[in-house]
C-alpha atoms as a PDB file:
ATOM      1  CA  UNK A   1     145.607  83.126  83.601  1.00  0.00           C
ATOM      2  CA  UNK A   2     146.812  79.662  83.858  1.00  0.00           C
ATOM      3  CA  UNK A   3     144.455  76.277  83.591  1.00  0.00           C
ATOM      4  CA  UNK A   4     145.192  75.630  87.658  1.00  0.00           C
ATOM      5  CA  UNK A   5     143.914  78.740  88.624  1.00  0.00           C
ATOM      6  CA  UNK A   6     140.693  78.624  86.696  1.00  0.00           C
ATOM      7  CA  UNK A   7     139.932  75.079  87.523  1.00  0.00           C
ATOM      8  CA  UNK A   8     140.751  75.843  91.367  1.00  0.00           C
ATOM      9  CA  UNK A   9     139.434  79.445  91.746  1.00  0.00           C
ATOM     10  CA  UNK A  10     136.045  78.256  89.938  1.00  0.00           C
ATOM     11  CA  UNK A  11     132.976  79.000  91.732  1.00  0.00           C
ATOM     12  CA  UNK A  12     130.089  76.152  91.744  1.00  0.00           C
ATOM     13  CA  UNK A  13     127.713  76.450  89.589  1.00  0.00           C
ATOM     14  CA  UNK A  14     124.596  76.336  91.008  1.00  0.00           C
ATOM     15  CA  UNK A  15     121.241  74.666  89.228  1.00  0.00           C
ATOM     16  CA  UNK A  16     118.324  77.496  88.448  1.00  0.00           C
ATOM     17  CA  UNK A  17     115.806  74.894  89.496  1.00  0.00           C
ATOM     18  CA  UNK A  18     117.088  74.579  92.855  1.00  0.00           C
ATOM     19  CA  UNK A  19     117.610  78.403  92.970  1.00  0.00           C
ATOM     20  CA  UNK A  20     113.979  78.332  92.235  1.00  0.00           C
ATOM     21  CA  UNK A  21     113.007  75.766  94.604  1.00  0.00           C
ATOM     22  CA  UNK A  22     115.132  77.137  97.351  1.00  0.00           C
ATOM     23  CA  UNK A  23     113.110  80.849  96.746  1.00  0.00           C
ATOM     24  CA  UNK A  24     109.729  79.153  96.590  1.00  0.00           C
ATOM     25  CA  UNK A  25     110.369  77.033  99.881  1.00  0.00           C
ATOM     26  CA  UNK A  26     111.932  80.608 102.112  1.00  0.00           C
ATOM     27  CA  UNK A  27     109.334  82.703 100.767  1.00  0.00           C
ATOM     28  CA  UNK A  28     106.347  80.040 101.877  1.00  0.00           C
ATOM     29  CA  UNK A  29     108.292  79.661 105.141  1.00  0.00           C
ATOM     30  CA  UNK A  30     108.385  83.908 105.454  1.00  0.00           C
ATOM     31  CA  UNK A  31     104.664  84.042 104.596  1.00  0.00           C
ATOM     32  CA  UNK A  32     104.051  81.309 107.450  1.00  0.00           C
ATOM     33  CA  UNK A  33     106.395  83.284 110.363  1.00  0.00           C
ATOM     34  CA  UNK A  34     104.449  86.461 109.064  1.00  0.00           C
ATOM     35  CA  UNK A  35     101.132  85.345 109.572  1.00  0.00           C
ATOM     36  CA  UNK A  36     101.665  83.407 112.852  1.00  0.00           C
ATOM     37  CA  UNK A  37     103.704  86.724 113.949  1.00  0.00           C
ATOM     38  CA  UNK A  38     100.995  88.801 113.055  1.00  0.00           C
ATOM     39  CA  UNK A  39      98.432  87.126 115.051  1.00  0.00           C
ATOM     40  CA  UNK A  40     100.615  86.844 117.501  1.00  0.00           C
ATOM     41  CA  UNK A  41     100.131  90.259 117.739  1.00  0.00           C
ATOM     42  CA  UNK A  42      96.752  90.186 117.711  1.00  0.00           C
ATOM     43  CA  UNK A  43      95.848  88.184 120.103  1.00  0.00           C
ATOM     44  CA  UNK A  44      98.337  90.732 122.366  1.00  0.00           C
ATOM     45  CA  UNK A  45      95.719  93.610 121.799  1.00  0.00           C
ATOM     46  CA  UNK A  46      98.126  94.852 118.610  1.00  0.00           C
ATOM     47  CA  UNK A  47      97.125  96.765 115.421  1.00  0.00           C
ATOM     48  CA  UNK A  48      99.029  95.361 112.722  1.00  0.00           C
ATOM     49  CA  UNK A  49     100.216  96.030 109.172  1.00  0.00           C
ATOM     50  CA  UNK A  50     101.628  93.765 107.137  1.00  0.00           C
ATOM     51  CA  UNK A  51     103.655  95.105 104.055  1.00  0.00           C
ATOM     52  CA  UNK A  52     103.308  93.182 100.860  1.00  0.00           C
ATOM     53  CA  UNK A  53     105.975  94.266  98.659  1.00  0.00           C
ATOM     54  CA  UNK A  54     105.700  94.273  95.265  1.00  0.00           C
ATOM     55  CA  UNK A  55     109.502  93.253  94.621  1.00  0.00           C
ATOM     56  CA  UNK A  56     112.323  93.497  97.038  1.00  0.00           C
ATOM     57  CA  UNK A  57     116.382  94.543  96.103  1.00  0.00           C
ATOM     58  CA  UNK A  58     118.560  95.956  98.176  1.00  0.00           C
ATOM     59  CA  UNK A  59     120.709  98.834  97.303  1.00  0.00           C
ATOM     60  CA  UNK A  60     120.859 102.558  97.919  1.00  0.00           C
ATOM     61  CA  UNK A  61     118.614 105.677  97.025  1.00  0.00           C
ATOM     62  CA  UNK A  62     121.168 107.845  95.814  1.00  0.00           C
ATOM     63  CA  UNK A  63     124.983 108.208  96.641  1.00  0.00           C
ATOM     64  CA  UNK A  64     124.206 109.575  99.793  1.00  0.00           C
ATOM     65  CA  UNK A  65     122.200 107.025 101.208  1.00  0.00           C
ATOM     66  CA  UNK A  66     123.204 104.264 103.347  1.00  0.00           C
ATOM     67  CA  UNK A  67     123.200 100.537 101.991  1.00  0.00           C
ATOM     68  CA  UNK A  68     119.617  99.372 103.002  1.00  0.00           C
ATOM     69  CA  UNK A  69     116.583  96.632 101.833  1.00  0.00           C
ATOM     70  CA  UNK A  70     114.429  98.766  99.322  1.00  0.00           C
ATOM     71  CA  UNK A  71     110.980  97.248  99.522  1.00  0.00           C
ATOM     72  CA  UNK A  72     108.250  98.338  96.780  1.00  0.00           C
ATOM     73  CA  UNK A  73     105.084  99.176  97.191  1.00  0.00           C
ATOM     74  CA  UNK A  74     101.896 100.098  95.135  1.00  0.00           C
ATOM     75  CA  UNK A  75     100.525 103.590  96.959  1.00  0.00           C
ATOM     76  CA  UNK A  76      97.614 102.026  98.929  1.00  0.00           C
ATOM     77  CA  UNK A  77     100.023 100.341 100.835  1.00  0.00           C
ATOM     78  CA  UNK A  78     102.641 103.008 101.085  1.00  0.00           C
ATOM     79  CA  UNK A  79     100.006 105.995 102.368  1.00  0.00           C
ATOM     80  CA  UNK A  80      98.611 103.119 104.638  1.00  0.00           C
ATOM     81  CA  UNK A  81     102.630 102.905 106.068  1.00  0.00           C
ATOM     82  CA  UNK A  82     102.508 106.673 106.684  1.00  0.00           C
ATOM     83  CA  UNK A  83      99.047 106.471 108.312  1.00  0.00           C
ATOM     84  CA  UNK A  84     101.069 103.889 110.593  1.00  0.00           C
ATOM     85  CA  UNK A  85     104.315 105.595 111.048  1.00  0.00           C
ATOM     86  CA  UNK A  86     102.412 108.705 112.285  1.00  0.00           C
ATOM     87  CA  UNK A  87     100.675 107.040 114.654  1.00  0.00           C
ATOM     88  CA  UNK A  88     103.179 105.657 116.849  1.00  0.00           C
ATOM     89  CA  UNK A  89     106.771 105.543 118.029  1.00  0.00           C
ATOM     90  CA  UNK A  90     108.280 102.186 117.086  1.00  0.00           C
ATOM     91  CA  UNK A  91     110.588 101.599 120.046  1.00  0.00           C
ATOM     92  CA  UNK A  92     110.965  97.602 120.355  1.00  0.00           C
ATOM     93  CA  UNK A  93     112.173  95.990 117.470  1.00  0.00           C
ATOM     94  CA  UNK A  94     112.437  92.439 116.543  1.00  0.00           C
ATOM     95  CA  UNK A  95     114.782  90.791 113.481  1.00  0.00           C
ATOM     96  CA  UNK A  96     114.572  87.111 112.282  1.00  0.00           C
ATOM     97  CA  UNK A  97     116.469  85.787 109.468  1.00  0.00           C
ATOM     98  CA  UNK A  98     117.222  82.473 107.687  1.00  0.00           C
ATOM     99  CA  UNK A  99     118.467  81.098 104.582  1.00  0.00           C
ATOM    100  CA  UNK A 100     117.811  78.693 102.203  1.00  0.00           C
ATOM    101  CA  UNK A 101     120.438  77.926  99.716  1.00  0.00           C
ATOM    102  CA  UNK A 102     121.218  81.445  97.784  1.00  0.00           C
ATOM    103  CA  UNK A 103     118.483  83.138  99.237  1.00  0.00           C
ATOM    104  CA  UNK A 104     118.616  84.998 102.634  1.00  0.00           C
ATOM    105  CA  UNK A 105     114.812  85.977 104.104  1.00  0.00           C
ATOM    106  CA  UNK A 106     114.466  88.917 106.704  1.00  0.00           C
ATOM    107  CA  UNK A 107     111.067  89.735 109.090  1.00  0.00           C
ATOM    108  CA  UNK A 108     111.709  93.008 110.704  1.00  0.00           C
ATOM    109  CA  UNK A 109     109.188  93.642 113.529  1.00  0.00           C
ATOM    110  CA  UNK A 110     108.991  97.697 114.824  1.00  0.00           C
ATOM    111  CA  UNK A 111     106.248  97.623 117.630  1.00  0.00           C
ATOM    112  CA  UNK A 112     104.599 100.967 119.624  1.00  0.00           C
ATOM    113  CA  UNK A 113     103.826  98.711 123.147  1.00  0.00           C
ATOM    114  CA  UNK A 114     102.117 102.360 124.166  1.00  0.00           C
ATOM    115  CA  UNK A 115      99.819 102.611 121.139  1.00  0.00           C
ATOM    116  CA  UNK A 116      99.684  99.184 120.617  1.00  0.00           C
ATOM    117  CA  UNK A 117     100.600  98.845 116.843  1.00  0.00           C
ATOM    118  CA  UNK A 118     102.838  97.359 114.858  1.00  0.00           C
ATOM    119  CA  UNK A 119     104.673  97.186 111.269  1.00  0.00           C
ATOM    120  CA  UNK A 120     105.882  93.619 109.754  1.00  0.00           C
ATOM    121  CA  UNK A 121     108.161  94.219 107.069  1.00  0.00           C
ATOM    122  CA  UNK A 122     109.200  91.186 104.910  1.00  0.00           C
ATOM    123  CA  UNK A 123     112.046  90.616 102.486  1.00  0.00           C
ATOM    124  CA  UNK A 124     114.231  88.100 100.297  1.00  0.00           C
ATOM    125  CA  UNK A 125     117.379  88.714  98.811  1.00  0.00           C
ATOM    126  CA  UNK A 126     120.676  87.157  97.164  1.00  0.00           C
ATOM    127  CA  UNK A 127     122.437  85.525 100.333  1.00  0.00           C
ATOM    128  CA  UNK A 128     125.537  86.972  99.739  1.00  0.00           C
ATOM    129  CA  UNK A 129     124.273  90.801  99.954  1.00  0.00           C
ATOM    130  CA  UNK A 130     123.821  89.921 103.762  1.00  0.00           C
ATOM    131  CA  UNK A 131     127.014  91.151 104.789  1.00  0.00           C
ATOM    132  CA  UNK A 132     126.634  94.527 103.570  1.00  0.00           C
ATOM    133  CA  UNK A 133     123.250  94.815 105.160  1.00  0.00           C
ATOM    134  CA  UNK A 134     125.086  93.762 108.570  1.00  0.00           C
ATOM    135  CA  UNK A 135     127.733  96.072 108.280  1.00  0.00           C
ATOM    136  CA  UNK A 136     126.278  98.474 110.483  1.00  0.00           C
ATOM    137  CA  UNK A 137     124.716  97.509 113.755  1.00  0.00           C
ATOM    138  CA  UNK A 138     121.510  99.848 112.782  1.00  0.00           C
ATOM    139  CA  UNK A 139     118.950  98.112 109.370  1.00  0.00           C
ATOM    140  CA  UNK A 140     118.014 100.610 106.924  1.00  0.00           C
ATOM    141  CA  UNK A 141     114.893  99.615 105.218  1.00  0.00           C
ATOM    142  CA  UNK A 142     113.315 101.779 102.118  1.00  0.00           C
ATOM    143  CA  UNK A 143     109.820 101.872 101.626  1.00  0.00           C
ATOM    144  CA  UNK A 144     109.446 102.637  97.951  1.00  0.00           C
ATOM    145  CA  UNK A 145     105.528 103.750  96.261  1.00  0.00           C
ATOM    146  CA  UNK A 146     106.583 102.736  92.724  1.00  0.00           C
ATOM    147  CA  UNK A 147     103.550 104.614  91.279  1.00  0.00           C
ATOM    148  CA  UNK A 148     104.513 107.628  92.540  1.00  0.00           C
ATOM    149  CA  UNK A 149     107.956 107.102  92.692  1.00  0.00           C
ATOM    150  CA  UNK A 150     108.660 108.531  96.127  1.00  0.00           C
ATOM    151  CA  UNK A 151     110.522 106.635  98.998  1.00  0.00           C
ATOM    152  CA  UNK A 152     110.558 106.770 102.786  1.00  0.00           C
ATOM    153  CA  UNK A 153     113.689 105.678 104.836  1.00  0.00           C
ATOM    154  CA  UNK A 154     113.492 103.675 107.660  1.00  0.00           C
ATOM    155  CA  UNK A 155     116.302 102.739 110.423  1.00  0.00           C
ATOM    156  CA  UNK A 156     116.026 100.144 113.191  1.00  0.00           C
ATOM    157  CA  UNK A 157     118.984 100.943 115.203  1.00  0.00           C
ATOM    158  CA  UNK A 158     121.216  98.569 117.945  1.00  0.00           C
ATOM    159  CA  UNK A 159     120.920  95.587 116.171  1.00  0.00           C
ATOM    160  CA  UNK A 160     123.309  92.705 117.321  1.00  0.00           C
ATOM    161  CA  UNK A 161     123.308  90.516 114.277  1.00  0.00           C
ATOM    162  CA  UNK A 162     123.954  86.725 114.822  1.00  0.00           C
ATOM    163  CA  UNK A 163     124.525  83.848 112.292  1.00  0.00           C
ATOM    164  CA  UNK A 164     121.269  83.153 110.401  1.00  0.00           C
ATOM    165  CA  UNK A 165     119.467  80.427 110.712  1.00  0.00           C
ATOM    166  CA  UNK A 166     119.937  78.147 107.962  1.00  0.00           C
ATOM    167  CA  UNK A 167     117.633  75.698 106.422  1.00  0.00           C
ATOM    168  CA  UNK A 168     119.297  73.169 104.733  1.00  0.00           C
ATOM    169  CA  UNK A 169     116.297  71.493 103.176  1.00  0.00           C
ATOM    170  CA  UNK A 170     112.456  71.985 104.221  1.00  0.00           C
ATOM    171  CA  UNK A 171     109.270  69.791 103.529  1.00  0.00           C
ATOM    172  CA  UNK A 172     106.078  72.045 103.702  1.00  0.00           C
ATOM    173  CA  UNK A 173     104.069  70.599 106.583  1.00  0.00           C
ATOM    174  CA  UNK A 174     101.050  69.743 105.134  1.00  0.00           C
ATOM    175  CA  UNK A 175     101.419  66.459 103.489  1.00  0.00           C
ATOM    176  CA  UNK A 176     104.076  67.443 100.610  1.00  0.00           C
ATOM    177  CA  UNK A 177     101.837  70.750  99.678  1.00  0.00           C
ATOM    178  CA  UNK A 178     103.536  72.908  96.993  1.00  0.00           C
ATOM    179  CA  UNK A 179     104.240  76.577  98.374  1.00  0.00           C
ATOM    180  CA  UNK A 180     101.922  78.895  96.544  1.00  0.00           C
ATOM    181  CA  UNK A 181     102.369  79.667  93.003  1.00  0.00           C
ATOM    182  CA  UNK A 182     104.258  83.185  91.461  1.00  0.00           C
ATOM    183  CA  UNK A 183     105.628  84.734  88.684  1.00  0.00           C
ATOM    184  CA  UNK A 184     109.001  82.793  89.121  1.00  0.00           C
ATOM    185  CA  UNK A 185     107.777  79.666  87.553  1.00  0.00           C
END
């Protein structure tokens, strides 16, 4: 390999306190559109669950699989998602994503408008895995109970994915506030 195709061909290195910073600023911003989604909801007449995943990746189950957002939970949460998934049939769907440096942040909305309830499912991942989650025009998200280890797949289908919306930089609203505090610093 010659010395011009190494120096031109070099990707940018990229500073792991701003990868930090970027995470901690989409991730406050996610919470935010969660919880003003979800009483959005709420005030509409909806029953809502939120999942709180323990970690996020993206990936697949087993060679088999599609390429999907594997989001793990503890089993409370996952029997609560079955409890939900039983009850209704999630017809409307709504997707919102931005990004924030490296980071890409997803809120997938599947509402019943007959039952009235709905599912929020959050997740953050490397930016660049976005294009093979918007390969297809149908989102497969896994909804993994790591204590059991058992997974559910789910598929939101006709999705017509745009550009993200990308936030170059962010202040937190109230008066320079630090996002909340996790196991990344």
């Amino acid at each position: 390999m010659s010395i011009f195709s190494r120096i031109f061909h070099r990707k940018k290195k990229i500073e792991p306190q701003k990868m930090i910073q970027d995470f901690e600023i989409g991730r406050y911003t996610l919470i935010q559109q969660i919880k003003g989604k979800a009483e959005e909801l709420k005030k509409a007449g909806y029953d809502v669950l939120e999942i709180n995943p323990i970690v996020v990746s993206v990936g697949k189950a087993d060679e088999q699989s599609p390429f999907g957002i594997m989001i793990s939970t503890d089993s409370n949460t996952f029997n609560e998602f079955h409890k939900y998934i039983d009850a209704g049939k999630y017809g409307r769907n709504e997707i919102n994503i931005f990004t924030i440096g490296e980071y890409a942040f997803l809120m997938a909305v599947a509402m019943d408008e007959e039952r009235k309830k709905a599912i929020i499912y959050p997740s953050a991942f490397r930016r660049h895995r976005l294009s093979d989650i918007q390969k297809d025009t149908t989102l497969y998200i896994y909804i993994v109970d790591v204590e059991a280890q058992k997974y559910t797949l789910i598929y939101i289908p006709n999705i017509k994915w745009g550009e993200p919306r990308k936030i170059e930089e962010m202040k937190i609203s109230k008066g320079g506030e630090e996002p909340p505090p996790t196991l990344y610093r």
